[in-house]
Protein backbone atom coordinates (compact mmCIF):
# COMPACT_ATOMS: atom_id res chain seq x y z
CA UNK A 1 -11.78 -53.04 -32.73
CA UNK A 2 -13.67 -50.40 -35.16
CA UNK A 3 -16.58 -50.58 -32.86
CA UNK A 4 -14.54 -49.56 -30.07
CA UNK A 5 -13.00 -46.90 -32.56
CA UNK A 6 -16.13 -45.63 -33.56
CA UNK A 7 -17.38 -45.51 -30.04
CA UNK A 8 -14.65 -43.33 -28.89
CA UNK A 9 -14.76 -40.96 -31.65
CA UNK A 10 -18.88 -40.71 -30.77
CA UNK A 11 -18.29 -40.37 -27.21
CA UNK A 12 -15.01 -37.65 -27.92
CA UNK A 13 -17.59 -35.20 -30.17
CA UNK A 14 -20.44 -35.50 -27.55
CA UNK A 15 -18.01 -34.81 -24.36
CA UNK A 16 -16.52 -31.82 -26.67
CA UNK A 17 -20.07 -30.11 -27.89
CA UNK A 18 -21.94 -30.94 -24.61
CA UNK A 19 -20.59 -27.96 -22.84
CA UNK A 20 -21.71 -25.59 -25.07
CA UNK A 21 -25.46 -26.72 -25.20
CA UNK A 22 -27.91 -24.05 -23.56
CA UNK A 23 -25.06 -21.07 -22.90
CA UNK A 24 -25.39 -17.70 -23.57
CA UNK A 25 -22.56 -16.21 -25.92
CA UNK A 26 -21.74 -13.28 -23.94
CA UNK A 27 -18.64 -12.07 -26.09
CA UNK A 28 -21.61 -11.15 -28.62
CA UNK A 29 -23.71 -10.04 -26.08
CA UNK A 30 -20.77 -7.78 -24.54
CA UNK A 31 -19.27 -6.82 -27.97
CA UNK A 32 -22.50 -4.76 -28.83
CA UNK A 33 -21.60 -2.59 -25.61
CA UNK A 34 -18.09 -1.49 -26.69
CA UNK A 35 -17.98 1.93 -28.50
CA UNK A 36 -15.48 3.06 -30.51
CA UNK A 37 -15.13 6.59 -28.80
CA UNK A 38 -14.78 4.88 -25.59
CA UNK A 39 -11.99 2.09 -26.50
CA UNK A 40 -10.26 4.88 -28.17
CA UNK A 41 -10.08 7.27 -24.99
CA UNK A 42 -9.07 4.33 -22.97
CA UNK A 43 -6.59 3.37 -24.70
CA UNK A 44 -5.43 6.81 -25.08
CA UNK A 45 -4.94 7.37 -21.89
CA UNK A 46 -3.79 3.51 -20.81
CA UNK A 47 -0.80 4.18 -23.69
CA UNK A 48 -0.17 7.37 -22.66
CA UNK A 49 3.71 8.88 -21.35
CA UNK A 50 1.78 9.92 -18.67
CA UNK A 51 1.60 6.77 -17.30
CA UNK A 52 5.93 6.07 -18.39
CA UNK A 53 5.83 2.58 -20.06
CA UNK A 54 4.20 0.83 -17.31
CA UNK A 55 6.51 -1.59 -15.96
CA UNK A 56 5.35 -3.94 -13.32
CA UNK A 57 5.86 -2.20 -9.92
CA UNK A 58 6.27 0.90 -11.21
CA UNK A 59 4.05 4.31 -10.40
CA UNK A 60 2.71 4.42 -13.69
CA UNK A 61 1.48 0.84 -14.04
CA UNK A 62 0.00 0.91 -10.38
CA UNK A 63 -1.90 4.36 -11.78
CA UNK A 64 -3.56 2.02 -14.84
CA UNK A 65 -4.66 -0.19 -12.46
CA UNK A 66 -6.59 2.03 -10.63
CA UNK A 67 -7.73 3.58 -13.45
CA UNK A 68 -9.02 0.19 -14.44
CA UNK A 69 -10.42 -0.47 -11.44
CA UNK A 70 -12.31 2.84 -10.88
CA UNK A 71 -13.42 2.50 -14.53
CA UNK A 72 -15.63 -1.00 -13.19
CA UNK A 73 -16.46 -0.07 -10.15
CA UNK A 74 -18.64 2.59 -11.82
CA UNK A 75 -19.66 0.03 -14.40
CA UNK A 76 -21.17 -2.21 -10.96
């Protein structure tokens, strides 16, 4: 019964760290990109009254999603 016990708990930390062998961290990679002047215009804007709270549906969430979008399409 421990050997069985001990096997699982082997095979458990293998199947859990295996995935992460060989990838690329990209939230460092990307993180180095982000500048501080540029999150804080964003977010500015993407808080803004000018775009009144948001709601789903409404005018002023379907104008941050296009600004959203716009903003990657000129990232591709």
């Amino acid at each position: 019964m421990k050997n069985k016990l001990t096997f699982v708990a082997v095979l458990l930390i293998v199947s859990i760290s295996c995935p992460t062998f060989g990838q690329e961290d990209l939230s460092l990679k990307y993180a180095s990109t982000i500048q501080g002047a540029d999150l804080k215009k964003h977010l500015t804007y993407l808080a803004s009254d000018e775009l009144k709270g948001r709601d789903t549906g409404s005018e002023g969430q379907k104008t941050a999603a296009e600004y959203l979008v716009n903003f990657y399409k000129e990232k591709t």
